[in-house]
N, C-alpha and C. Protein backbone atom coordinates (compact mmCIF):
# COMPACT_ATOMS: atom_id res chain seq x y z
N UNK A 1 10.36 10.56 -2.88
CA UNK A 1 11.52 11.08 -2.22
C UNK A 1 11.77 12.54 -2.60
N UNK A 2 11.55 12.72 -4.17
CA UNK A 2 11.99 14.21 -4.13
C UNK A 2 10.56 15.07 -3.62
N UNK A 3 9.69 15.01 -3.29
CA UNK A 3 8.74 15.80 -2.38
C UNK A 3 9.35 15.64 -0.93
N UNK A 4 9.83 14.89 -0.29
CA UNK A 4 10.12 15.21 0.68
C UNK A 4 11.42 15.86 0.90
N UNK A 5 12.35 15.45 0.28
CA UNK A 5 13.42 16.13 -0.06
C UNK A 5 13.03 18.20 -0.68
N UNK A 6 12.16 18.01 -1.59
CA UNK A 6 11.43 19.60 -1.28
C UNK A 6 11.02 20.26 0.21
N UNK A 7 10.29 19.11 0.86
CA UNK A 7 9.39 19.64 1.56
C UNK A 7 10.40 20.14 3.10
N UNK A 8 11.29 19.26 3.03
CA UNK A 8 12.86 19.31 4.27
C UNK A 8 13.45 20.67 4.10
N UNK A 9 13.56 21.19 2.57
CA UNK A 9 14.17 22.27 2.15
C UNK A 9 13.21 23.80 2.84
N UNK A 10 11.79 23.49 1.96
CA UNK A 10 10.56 24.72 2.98
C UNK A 10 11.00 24.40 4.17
N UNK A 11 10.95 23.28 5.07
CA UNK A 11 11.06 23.77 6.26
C UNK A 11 11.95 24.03 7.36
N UNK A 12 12.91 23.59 6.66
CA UNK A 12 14.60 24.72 6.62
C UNK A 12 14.70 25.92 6.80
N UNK A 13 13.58 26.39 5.48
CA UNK A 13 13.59 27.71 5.94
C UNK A 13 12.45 28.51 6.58
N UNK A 14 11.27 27.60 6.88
CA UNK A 14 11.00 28.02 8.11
C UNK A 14 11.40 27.98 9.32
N UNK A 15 12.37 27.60 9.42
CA UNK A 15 13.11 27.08 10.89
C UNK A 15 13.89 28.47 10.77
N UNK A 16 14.41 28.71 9.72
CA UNK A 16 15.41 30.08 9.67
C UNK A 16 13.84 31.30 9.48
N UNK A 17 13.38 31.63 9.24
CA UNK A 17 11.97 32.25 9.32
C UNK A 17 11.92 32.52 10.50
N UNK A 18 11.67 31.57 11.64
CA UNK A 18 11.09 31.56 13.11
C UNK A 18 12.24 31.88 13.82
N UNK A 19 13.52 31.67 13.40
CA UNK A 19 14.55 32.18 14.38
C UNK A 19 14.55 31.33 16.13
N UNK A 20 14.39 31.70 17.23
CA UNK A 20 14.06 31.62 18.29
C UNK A 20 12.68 31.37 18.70
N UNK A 21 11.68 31.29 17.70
CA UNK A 21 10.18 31.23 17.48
C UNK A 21 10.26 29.64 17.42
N UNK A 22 11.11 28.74 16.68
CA UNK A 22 11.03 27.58 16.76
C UNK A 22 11.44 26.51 17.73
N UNK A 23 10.61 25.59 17.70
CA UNK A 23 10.47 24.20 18.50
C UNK A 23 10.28 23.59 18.09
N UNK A 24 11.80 22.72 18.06
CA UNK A 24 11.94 21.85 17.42
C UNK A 24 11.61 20.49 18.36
N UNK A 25 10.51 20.13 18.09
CA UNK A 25 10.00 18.70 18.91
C UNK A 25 10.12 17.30 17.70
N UNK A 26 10.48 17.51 16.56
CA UNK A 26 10.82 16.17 15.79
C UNK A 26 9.74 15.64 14.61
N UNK A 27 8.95 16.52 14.18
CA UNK A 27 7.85 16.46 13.52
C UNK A 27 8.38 16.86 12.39
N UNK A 28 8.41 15.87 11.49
CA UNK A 28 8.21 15.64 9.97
C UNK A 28 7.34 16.71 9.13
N UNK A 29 6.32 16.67 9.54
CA UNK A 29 5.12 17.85 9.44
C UNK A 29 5.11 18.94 9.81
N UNK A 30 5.24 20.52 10.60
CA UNK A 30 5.01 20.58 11.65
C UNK A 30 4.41 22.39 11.13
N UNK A 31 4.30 22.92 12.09
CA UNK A 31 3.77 24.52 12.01
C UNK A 31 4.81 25.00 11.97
N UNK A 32 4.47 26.60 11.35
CA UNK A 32 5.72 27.22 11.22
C UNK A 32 6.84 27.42 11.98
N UNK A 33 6.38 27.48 13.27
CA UNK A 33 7.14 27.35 14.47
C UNK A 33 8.05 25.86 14.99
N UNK A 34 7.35 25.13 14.55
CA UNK A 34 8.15 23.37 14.56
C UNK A 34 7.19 22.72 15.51
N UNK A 35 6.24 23.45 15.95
CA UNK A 35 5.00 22.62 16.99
C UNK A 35 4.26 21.39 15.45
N UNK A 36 3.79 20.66 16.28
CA UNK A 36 2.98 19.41 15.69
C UNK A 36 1.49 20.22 15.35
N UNK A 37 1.34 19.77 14.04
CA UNK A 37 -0.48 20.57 13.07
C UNK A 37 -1.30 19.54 13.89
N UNK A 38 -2.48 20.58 14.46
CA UNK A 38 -3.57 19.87 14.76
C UNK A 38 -4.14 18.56 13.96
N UNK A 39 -5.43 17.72 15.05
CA UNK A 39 -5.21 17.01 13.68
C UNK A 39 -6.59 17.05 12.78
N UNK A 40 -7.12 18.16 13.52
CA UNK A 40 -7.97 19.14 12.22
C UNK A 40 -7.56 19.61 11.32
N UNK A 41 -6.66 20.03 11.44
CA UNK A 41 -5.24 20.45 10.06
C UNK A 41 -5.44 19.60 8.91
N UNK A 42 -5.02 17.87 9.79
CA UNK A 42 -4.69 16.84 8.85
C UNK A 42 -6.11 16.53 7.99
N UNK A 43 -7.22 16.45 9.23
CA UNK A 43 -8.38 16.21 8.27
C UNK A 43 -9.05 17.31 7.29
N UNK A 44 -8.71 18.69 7.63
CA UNK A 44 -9.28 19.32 7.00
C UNK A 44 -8.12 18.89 5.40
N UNK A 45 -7.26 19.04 5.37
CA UNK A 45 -5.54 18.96 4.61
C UNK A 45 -6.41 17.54 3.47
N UNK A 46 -6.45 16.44 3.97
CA UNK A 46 -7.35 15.50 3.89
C UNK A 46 -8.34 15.63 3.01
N UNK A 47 -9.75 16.50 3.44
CA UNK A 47 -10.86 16.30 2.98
C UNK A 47 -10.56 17.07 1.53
N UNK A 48 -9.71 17.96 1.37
CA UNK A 48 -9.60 19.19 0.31
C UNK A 48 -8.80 17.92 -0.76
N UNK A 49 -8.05 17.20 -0.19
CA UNK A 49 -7.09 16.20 -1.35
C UNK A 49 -7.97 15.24 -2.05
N UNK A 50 -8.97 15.21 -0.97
CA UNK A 50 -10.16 14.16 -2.00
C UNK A 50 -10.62 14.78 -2.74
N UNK A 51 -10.87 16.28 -2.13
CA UNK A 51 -12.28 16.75 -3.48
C UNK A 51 -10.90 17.59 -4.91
N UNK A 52 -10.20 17.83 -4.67
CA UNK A 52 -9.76 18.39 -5.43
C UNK A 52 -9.08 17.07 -6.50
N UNK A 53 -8.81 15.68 -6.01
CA UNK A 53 -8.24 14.63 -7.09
C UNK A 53 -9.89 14.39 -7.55
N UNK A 54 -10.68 14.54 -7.28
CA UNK A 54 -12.35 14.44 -8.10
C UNK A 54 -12.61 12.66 -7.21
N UNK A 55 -11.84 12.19 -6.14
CA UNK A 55 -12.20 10.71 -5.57
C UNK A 55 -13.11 11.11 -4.08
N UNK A 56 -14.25 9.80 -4.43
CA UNK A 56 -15.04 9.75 -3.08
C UNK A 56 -14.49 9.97 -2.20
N UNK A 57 -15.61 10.19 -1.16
CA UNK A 57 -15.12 11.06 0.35
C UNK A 57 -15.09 9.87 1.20
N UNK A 58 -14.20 9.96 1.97
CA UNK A 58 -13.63 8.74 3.01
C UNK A 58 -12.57 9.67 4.24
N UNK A 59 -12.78 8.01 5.15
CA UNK A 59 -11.35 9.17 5.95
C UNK A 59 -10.48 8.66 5.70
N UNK A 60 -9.22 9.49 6.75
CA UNK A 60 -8.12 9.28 6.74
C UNK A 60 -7.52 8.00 6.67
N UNK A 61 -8.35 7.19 7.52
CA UNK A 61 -7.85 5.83 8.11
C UNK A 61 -7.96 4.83 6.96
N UNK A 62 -8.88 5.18 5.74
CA UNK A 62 -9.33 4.53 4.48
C UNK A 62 -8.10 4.54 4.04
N UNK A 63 -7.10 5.24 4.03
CA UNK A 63 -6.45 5.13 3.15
C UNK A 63 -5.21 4.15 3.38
N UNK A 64 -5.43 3.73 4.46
CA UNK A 64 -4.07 2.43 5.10
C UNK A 64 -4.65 1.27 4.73
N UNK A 65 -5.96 0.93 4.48
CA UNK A 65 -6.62 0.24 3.63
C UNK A 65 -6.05 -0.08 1.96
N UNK A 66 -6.59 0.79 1.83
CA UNK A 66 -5.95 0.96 0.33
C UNK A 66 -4.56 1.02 -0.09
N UNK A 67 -3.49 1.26 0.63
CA UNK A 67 -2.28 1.20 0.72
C UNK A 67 -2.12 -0.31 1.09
N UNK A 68 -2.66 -0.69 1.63
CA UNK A 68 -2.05 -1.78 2.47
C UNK A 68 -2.53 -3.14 1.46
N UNK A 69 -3.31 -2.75 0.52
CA UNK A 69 -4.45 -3.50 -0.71
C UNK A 69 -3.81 -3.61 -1.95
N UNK A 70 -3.26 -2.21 -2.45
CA UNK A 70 -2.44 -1.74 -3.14
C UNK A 70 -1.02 -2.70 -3.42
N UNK A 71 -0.13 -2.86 -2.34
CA UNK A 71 0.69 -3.84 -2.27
C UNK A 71 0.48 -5.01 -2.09
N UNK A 72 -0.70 -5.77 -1.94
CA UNK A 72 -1.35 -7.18 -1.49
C UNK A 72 -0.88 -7.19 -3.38
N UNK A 73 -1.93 -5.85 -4.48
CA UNK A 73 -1.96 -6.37 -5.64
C UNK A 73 -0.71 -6.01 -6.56
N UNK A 74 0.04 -5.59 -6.23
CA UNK A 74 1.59 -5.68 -6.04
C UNK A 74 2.34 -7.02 -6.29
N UNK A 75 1.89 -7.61 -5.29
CA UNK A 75 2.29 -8.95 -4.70
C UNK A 75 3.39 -8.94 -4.01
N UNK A 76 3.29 -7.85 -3.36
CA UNK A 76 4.57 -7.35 -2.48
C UNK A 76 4.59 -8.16 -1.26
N UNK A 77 5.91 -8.83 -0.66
CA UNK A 77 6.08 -9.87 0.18
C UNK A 77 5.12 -9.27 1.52
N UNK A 78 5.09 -10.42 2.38
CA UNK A 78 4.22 -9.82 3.65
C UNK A 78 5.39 -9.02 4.38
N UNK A 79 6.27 -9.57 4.70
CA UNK A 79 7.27 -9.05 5.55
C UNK A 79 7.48 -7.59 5.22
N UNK A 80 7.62 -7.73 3.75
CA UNK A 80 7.86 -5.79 3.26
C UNK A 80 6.84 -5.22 3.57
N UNK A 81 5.53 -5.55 3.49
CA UNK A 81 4.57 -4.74 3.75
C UNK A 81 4.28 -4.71 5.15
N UNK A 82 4.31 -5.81 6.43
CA UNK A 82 4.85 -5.28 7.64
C UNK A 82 5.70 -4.33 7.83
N UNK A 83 6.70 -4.18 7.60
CA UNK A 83 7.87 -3.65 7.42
C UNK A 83 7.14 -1.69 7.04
N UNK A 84 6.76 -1.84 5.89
CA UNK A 84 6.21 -0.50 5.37
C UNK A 84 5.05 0.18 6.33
N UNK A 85 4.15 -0.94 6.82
CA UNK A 85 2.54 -0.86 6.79
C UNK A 85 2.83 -0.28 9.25
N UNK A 86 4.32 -0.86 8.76
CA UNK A 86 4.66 -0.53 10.61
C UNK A 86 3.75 -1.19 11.62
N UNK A 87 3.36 -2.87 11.01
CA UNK A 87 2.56 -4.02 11.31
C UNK A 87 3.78 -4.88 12.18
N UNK A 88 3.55 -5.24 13.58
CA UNK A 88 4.19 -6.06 14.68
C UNK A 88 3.92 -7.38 14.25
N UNK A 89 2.79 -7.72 13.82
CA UNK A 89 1.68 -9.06 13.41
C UNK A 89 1.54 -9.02 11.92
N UNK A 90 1.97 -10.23 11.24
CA UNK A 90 1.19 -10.67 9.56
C UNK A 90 -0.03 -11.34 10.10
N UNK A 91 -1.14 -10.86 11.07
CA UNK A 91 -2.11 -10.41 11.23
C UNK A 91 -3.02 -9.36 11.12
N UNK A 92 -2.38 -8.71 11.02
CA UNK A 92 -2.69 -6.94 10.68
C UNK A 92 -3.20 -7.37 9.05
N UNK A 93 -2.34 -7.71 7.97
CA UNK A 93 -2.72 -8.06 6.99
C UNK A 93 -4.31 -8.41 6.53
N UNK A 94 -4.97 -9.44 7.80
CA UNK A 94 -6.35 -10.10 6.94
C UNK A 94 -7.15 -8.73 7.64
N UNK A 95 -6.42 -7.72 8.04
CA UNK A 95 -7.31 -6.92 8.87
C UNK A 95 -7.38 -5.50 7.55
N UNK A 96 -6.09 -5.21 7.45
CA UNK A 96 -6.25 -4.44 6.20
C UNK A 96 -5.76 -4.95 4.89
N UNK A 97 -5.47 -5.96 4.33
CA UNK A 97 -5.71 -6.05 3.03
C UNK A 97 -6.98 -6.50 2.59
N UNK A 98 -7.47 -6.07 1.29
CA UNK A 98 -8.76 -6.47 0.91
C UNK A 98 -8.79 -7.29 0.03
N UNK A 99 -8.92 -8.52 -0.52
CA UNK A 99 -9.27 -9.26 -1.73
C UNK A 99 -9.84 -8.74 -2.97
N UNK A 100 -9.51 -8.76 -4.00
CA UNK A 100 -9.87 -7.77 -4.79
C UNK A 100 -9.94 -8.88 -6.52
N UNK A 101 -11.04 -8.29 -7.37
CA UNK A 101 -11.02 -9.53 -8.91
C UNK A 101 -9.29 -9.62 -8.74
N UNK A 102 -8.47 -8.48 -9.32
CA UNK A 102 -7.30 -8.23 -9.78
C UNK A 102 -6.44 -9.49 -9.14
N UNK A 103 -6.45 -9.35 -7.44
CA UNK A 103 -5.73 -10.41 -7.05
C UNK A 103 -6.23 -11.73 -7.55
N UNK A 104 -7.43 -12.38 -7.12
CA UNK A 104 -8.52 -13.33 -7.78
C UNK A 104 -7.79 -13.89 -9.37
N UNK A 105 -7.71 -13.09 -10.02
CA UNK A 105 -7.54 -13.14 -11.66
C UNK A 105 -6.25 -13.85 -11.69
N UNK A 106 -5.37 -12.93 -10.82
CA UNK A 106 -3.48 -13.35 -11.20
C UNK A 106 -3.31 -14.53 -10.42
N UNK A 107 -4.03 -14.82 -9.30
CA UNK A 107 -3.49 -16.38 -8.82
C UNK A 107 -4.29 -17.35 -9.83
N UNK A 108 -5.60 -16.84 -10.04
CA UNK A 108 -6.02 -18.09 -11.34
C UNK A 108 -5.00 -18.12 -12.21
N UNK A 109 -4.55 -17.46 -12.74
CA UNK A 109 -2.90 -17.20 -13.88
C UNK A 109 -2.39 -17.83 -13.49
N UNK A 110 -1.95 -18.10 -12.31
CA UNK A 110 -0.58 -18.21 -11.90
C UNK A 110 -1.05 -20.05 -11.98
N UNK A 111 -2.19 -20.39 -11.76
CA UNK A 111 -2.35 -21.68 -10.68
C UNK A 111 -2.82 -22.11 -12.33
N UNK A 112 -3.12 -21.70 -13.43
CA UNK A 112 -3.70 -22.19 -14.63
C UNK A 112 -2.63 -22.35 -15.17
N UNK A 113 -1.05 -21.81 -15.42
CA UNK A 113 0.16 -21.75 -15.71
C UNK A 113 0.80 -23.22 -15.36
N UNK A 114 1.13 -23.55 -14.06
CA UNK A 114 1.27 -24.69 -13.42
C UNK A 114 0.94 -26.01 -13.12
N UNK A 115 -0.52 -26.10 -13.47
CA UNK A 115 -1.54 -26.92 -13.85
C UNK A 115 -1.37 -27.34 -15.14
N UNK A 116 -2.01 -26.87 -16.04
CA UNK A 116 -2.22 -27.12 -17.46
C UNK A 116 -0.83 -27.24 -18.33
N UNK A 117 -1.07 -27.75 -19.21
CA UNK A 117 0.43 -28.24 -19.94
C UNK A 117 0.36 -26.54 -21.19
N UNK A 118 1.58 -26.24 -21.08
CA UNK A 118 1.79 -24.81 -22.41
C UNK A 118 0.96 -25.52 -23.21
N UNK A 119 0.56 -24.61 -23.86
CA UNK A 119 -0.21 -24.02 -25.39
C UNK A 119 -1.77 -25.25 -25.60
N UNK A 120 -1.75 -25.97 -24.75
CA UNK A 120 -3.05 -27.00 -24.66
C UNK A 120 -4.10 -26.25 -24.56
N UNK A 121 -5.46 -26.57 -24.85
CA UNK A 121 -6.67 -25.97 -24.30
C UNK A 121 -7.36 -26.74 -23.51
N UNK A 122 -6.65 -27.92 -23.00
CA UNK A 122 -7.05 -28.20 -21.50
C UNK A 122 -6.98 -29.83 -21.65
N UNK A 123 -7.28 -30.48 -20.85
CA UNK A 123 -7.01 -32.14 -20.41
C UNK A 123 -7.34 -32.61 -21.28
N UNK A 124 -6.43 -33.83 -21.61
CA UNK A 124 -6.77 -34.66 -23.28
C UNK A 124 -6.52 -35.79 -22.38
N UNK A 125 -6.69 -37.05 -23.49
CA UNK A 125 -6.40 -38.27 -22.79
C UNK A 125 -5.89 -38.95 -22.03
N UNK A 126 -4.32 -38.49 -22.44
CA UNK A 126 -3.19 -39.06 -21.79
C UNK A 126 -3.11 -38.81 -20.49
N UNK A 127 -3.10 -37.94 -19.68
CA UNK A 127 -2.97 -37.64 -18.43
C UNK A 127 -3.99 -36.08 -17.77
N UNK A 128 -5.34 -36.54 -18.65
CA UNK A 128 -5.88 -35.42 -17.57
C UNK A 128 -5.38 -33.79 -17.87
N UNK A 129 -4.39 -33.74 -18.91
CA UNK A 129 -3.44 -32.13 -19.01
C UNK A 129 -2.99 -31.94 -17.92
N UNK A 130 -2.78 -32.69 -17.00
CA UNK A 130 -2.06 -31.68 -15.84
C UNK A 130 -0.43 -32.63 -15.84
N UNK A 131 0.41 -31.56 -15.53
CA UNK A 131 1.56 -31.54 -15.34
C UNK A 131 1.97 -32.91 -14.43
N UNK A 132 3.24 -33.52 -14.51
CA UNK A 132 2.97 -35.06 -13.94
C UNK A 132 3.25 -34.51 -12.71
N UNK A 133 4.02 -33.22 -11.92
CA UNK A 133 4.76 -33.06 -10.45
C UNK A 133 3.50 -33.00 -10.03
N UNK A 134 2.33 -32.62 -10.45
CA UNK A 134 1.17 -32.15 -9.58
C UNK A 134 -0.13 -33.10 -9.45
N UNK A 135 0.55 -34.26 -10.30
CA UNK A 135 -0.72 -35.67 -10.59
C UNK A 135 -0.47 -36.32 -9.49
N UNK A 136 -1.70 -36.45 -8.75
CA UNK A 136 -1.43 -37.92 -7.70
C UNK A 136 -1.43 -38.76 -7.86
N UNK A 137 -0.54 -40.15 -7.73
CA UNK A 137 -0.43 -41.64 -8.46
C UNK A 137 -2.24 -42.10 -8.50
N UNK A 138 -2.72 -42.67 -9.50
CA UNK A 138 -3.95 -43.51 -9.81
C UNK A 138 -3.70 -44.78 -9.25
């Protein structure tokens, strides 16, 4: 928030800069004038942010991937990440989230937590170690 809150302020005063030079068409982004940046702009803007953080080269579109992956390992609700990801469908989801160890690891946690009885190192006599809500009658 406070980068954009900076970035509202620059272009404040490019709007006062351009005087009568500006057009204002509603762009978040925009040229000095308030027209919309090519979107060679964006990719060139783009390719320089990869090489200069020292991360592999990818495009633009990689990165809604990774955002959208990012909050899967989060465990951020689907709805919020519709909501964020500006997804109509919790279909969009199996399209860009990726499965990843990290996720893999924390549902084994989660599902080894629930299963297994605290502080045991696993099924003893009495009942198999598993918790009685989750035993099916014998």
């Amino acid at each position: 928030m406070d980068l954009l809150r900076t970035h509202k302020v620059r272009q404040e005063a490019e709007r006062a800069a351009a005087g009568d030079k500006w057009t204002d068409e509603g762009w978040l982004f925009a040229t000095e004038t308030g027209r919309g940046t090519s979107p060679r702009t964006d990719y060139d803007d783009w390719k320089e942010l990869l090489s200069d953080a020292k991360v592999r080269d990818g495009r633009l579109h990689d990165a809604r991937h990774t955002a959208a992956t990012v909050l899967l390992i989060l465990g951020v609700s689907e709805r919020a990440v519709m909501g964020l990801m500006g997804w109509s469908s919790t279909a969009m989801a199996a399209r860009y989230q990726h499965m990843v160890d990290t996720v893999r690891s924390s549902i084994a946690q989660q599902v080894d937590g629930l299963i297994w009885k605290p502080g045991g190192d696993g099924p003893d006599d009495d009942d198999d170690g598993l918790s009685g809500a989750l035993v099916p009658a014998h």
